[in-house]
Protein backbone atom coordinates (compact mmCIF):
# COMPACT_ATOMS: atom_id res chain seq x y z
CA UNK A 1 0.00 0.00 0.00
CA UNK A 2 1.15 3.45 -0.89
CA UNK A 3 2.13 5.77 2.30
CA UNK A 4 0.88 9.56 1.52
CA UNK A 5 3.06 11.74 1.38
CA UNK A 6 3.51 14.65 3.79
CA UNK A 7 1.65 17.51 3.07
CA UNK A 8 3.94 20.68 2.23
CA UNK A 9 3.09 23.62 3.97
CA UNK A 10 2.89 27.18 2.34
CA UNK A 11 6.01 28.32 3.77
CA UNK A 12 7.68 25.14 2.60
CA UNK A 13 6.79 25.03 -1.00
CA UNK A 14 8.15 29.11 -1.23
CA UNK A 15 11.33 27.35 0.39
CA UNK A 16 11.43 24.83 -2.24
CA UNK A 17 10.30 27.06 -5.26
CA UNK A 18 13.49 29.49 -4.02
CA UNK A 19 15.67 26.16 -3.89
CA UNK A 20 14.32 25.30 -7.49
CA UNK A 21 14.95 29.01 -9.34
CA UNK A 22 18.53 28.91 -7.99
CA UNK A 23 19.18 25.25 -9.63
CA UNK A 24 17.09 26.69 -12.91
CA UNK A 25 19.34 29.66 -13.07
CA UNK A 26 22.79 27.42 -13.21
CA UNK A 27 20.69 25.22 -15.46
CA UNK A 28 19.50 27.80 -17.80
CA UNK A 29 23.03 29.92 -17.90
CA UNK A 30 25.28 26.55 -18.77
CA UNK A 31 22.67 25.75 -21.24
CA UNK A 32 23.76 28.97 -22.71
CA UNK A 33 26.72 28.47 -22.50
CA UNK A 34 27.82 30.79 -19.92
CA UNK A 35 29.64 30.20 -16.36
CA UNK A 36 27.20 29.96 -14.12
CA UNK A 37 27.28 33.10 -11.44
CA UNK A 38 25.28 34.22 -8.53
CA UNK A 39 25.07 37.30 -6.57
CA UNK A 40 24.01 38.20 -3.56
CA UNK A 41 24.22 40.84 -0.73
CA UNK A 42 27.92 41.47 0.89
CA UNK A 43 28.00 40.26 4.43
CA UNK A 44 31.37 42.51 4.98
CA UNK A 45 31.53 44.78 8.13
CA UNK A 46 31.25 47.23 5.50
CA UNK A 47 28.02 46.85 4.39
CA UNK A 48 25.84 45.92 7.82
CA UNK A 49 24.17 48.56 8.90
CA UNK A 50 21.90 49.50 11.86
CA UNK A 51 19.01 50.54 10.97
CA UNK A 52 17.20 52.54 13.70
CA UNK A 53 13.26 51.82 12.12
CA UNK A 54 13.49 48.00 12.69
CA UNK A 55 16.04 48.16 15.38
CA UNK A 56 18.12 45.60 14.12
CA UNK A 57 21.47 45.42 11.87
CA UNK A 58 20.29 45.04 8.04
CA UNK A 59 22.60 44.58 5.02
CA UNK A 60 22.88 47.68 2.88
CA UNK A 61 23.52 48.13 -1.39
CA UNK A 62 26.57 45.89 -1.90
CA UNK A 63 26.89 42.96 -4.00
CA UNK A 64 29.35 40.01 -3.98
CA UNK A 65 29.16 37.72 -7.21
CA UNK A 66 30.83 34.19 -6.88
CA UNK A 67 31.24 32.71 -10.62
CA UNK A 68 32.61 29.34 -12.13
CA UNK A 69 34.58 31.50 -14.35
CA UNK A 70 36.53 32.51 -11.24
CA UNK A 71 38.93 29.07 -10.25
CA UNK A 72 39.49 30.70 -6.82
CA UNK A 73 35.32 30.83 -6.94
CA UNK A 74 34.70 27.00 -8.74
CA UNK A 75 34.75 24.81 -4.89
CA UNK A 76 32.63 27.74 -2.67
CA UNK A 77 29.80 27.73 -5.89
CA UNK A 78 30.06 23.92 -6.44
CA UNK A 79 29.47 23.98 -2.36
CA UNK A 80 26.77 25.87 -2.51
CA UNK A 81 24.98 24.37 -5.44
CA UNK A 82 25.25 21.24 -3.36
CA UNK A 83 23.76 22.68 -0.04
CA UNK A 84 21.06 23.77 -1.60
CA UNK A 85 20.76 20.16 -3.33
CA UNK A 86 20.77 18.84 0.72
CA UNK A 87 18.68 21.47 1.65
CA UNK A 88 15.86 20.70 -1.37
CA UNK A 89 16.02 17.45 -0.18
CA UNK A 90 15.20 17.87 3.52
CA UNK A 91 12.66 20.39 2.94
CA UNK A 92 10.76 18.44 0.38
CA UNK A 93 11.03 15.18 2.82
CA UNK A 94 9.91 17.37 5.45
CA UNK A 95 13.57 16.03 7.30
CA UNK A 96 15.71 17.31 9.48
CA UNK A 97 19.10 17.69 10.03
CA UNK A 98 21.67 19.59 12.20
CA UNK A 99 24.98 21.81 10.92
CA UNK A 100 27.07 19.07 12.04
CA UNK A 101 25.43 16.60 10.35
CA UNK A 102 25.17 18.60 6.95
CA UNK A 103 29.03 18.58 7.40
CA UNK A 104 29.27 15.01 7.45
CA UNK A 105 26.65 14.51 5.39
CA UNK A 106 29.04 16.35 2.39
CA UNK A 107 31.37 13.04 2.35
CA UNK A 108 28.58 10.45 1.64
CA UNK A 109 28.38 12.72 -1.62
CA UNK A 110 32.02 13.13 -2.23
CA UNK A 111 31.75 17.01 -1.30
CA UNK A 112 34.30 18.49 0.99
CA UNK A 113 34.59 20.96 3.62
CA UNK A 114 37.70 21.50 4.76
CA UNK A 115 35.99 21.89 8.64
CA UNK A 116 32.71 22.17 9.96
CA UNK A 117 32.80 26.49 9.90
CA UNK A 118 33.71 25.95 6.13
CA UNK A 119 29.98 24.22 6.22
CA UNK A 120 28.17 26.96 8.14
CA UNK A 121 29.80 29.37 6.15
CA UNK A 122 28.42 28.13 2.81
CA UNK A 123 25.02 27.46 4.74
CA UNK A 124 25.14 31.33 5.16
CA UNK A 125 25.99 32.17 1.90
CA UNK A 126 22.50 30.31 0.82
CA UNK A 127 20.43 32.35 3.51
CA UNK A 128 22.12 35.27 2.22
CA UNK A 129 21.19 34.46 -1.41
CA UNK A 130 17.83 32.76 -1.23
CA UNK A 131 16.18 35.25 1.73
CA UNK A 132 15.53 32.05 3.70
CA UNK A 133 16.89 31.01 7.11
CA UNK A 134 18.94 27.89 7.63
CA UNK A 135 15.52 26.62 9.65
CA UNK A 136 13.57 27.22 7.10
CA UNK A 137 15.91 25.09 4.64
CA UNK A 138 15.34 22.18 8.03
CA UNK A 139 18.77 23.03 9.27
CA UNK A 140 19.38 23.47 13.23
CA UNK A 141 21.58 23.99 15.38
CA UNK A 142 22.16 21.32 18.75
CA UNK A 143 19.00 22.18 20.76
CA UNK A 144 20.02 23.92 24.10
CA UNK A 145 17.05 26.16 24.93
CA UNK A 146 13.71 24.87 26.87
CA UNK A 147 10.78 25.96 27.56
CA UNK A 148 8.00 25.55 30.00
CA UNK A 149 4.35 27.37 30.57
CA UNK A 150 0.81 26.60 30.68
CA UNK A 151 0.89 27.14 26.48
CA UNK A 152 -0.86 24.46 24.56
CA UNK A 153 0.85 23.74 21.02
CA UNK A 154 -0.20 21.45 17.97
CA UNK A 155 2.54 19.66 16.20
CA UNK A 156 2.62 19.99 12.39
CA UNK A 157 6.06 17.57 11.72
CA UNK A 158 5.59 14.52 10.18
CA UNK A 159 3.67 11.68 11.97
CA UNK A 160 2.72 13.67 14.90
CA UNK A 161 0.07 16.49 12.87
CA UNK A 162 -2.74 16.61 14.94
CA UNK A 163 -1.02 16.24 18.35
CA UNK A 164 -1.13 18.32 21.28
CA UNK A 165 0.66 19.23 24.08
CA UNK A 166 0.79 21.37 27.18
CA UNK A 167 4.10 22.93 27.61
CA UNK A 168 3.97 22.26 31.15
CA UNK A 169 4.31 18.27 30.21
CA UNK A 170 8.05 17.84 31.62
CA UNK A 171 8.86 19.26 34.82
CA UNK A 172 12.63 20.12 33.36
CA UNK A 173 10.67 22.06 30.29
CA UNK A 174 10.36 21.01 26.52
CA UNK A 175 13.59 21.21 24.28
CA UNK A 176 13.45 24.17 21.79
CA UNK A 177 13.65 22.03 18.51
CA UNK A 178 12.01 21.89 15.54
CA UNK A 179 8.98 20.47 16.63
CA UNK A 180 8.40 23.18 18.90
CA UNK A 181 9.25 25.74 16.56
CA UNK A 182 7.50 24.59 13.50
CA UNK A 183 4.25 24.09 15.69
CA UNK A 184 1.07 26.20 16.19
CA UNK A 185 -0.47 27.90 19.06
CA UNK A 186 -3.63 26.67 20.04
CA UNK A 187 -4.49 28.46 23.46
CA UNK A 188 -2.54 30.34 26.76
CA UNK A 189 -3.37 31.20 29.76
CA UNK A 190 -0.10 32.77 30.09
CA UNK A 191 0.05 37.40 30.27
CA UNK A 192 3.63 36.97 29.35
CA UNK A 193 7.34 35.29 28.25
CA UNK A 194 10.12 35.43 31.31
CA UNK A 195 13.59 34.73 29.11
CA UNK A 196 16.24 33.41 31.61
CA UNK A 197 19.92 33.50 30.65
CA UNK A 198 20.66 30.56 32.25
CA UNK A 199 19.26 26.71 32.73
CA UNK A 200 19.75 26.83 36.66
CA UNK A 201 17.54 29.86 37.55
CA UNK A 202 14.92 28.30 34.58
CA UNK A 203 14.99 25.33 36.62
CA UNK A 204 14.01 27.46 40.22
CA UNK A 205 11.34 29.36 38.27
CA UNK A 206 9.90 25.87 37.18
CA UNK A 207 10.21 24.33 41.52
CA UNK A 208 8.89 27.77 42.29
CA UNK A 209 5.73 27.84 40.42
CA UNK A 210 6.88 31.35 38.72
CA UNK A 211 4.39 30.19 35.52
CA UNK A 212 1.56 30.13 37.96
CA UNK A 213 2.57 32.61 40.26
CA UNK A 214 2.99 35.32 37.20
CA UNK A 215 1.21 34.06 34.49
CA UNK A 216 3.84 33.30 32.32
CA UNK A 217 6.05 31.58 29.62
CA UNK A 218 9.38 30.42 30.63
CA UNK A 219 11.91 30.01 28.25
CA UNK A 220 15.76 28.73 29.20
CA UNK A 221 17.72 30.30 26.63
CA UNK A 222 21.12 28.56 27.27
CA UNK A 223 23.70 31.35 27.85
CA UNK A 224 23.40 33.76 24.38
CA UNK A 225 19.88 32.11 22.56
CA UNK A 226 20.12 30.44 19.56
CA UNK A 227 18.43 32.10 16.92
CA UNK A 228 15.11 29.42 16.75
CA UNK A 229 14.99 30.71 20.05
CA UNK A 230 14.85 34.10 19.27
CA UNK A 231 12.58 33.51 16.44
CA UNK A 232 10.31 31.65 18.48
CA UNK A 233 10.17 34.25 21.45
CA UNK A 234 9.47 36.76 18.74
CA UNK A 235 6.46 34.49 17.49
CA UNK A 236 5.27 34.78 21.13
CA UNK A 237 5.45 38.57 21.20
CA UNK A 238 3.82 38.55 17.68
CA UNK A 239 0.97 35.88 17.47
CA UNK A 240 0.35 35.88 21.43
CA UNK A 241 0.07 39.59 22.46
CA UNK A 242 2.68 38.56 25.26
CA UNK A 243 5.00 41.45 26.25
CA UNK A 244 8.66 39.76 26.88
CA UNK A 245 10.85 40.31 30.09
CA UNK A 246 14.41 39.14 29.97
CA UNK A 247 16.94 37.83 33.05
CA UNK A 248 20.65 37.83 32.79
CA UNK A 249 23.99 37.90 35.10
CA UNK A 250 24.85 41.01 36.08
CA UNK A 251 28.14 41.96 33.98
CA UNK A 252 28.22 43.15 30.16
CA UNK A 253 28.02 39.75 28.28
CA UNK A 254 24.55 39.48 30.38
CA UNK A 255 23.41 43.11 28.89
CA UNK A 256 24.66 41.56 25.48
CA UNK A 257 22.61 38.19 25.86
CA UNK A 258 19.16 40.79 26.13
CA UNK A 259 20.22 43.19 23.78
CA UNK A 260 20.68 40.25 20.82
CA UNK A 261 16.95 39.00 21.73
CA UNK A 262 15.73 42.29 21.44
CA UNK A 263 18.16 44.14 18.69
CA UNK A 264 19.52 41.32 16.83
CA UNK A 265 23.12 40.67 16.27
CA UNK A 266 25.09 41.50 13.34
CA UNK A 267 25.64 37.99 11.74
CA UNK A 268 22.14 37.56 11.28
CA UNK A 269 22.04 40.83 9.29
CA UNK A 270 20.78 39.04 6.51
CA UNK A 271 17.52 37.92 8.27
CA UNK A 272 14.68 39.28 9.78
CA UNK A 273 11.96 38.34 12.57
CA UNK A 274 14.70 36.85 14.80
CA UNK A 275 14.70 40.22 17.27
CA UNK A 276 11.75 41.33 19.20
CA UNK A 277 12.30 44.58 19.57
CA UNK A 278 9.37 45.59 22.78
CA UNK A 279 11.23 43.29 24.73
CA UNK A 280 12.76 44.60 27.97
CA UNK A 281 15.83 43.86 29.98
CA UNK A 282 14.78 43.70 33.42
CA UNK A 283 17.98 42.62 34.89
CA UNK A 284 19.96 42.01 36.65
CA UNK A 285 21.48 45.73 36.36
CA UNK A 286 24.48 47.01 37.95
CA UNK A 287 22.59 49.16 39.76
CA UNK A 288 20.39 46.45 41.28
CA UNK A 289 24.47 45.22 42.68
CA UNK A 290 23.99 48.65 44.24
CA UNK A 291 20.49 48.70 45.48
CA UNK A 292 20.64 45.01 47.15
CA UNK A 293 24.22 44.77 47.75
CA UNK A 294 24.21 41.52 46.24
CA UNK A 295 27.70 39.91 46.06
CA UNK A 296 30.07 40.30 43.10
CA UNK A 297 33.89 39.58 41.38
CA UNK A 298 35.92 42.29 39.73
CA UNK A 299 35.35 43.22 36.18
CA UNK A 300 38.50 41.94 34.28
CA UNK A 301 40.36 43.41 31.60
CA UNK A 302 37.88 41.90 29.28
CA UNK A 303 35.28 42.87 30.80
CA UNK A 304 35.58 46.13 30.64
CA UNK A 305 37.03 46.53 26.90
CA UNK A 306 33.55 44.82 26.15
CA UNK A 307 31.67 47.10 28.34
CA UNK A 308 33.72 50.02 26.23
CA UNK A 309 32.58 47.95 23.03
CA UNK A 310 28.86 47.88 24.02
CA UNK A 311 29.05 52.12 24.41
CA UNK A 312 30.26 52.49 21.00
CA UNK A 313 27.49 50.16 19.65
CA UNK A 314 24.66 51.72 17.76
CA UNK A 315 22.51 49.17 19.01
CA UNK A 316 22.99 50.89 23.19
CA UNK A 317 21.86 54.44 21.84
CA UNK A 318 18.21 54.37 21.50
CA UNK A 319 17.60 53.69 25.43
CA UNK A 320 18.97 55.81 28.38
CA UNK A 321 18.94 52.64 30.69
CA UNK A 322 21.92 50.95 28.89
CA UNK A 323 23.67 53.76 28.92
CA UNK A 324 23.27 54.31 32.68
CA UNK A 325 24.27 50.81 33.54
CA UNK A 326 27.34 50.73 31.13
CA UNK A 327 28.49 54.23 33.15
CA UNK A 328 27.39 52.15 36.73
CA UNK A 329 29.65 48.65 35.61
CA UNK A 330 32.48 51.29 34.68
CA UNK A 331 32.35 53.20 37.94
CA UNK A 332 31.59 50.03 40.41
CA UNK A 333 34.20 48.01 38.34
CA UNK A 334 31.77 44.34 39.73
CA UNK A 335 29.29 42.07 38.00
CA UNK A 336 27.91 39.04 39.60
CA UNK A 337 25.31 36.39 38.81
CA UNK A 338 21.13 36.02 39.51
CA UNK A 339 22.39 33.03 41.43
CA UNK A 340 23.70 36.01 44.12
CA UNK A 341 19.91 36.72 45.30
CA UNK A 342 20.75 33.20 47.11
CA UNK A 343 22.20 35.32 49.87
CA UNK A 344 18.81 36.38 51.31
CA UNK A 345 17.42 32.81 50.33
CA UNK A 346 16.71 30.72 47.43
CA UNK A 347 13.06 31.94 46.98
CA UNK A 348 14.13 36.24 47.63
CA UNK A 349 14.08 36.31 43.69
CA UNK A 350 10.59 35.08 43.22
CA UNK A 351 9.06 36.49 45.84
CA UNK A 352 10.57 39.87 45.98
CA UNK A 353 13.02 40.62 42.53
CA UNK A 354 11.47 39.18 40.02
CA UNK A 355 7.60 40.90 40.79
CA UNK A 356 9.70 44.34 41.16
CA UNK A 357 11.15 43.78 38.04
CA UNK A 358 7.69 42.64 36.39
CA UNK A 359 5.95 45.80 37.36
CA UNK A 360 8.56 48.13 35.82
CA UNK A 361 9.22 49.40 40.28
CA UNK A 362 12.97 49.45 39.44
């Protein structure tokens, strides 16, 4: 007996049909006669841009072409001819697959990278080119981000359509993949999305009944979130109404971790819908070191070049806040961690912190 196929969804068959014009345009120009030759936008320093409307870093006007003509350009185009091959594949057999196994997939079709960045980098170039991000082509990265709430989702990946589930299923939180990602919102009870720089204090939230206790979405993002992550906290924001509050360590790669989720970072240039920019960084600030004399380390020497970095960044100058807390880390010269509320006792940051933070009292 014949098994259906799976169905294709909208999104999908524009991947695909993007996938297809690409091979038709190498097709059409070698049946002309001509080396084949694509362009697309520059990803150089030079030409990303911040662009103050969507608050985000955008590509600007310049064009890099990559031709067969070229020898120095013959392995990158045949590379990319073939990841788009892959990635026509997975999308069309609704599969998945992760940049590391793209990299080893290569081999099985006598295609070499010389490393696995050599991979990613040509899985870039096709975003760039094609409009379409890695996820949509079925790529991902190593899931590291969870999530847990009182959100119910339906699955739409193959074998499960028709499924649902309560994100409140696993008591350590549901894995950020592409099930999760790919799936559709069916109903909340949920006012809004608590992102937590790290697993441990996710974790707390989760013992501590934080979803109940404030309504809300909890999402783990792993240190910096991966970009599904981002993308799927912005499809919160977007489809869900639900305003988005974000938790870091105290110290400047914490203020970075926020400012990504809610600016964007510049290697993503070539994307969009990965930032949400209404999100708010509630924490933890240097002035809330200050305020609850919470305990701390020195800044290093790195620390403070990045904290130097971060003034000079278009993406600090729309909001007075980062500016004041850059000019507090500077002058206190200390960062510490949300694990440092542990001092007054391991529930002080749900029951006091975190609801001062929520209503917008510091």
């Amino acid at each position: 007996m014949a098994q259906n196929k799976p169905k294709i969804t909208e999104r999908k068959q524009e991947v695909i049909n993007g996938l297809k014009a690409f091979g038709a345009s190498v097709y059409n120009q070698l049946d002309q006669g001509v080396f084949p030759t694509v362009n697309m936008p520059s990803r150089s320093t030079e030409n990303i841009n911040y662009d103050p409307n969507t608050r985000q870093y955008i590509l600007g006007e310049k064009y890099v072409s990559r031709s067969a003509r070229n020898i120095r350009h013959i392995k990158p185009f045949t590379q990319l001819a073939w990841v788009a091959l892959f990635s026509n594949e997975l999308t069309s057999q609704r599969k998945t697959s992760t940049l590391r196994d793209v990299y080893y997939s290569a081999q099985a079709y006598e295609m070499t990278f010389s490393d696995q960045q050599e991979s990613n980098n040509i899985i870039t170039d096709l975003e760039t080119f094609t409009g379409f991000a890695r996820e949509d082509f079925s790529i991902f990265p190593e899931e590291r981000s969870a999530i847990f709430g009182d959100l119910d989702i339906g699955y739409t990946v193959p074998g499960y359509e028709g499924k649902t589930v309560n994100l409140t299923s696993h008591p350590d939180g549901v894995l950020i993949g592409p099930a999760v990602t790919s799936s559709e919102f069916i109903k909340t009870s949920a006012d809004k999305v608590i992102a937590i720089e790290k697993g441990a204090l996710f974790t707390r939230f989760i013992e501590e009944n934080v979803h109940n206790k404030h309504k809300s979405i909890l999402i783990s993002c792993g240190g910096q979130a991966p970009r599904q992550t981002r993308s799927f906290i912005r499809r919160l924001h977007d489809e869900l109404g639900l305003p988005v509050f974000i938790l870091t360590d105290g110290d400047p790669w914490g203020m970075h971790i926020a400012q990504v989720i809610i600016s964007g970072s510049a290697n993503a240039a070539h994307l969009r819908q990965l930032n949400t920019p209404d999100a708010v960084w509630s924490g933890v600030w240097a002035n809330d070191i200050i305020d609850y004399k919470l305990p701390t380390d020195p800044l290093d020497e790195v620390d403070v070049k990045r904290l130097y970095e971060l003034q000079r960044d278009p993406r600090y100058q729309n909001d007075p806040i980062w500016h004041r807390e850059i000019k507090t880390f500077l002058k206190i010269k200390r960062k510490t961690e949300l694990e440092a509320f542990s001092r007054y006792g391991l529930t002080y940051i749900v029951d006091e912190y975190l609801p001062t933070k929520l209503e917008g009292k510091k």
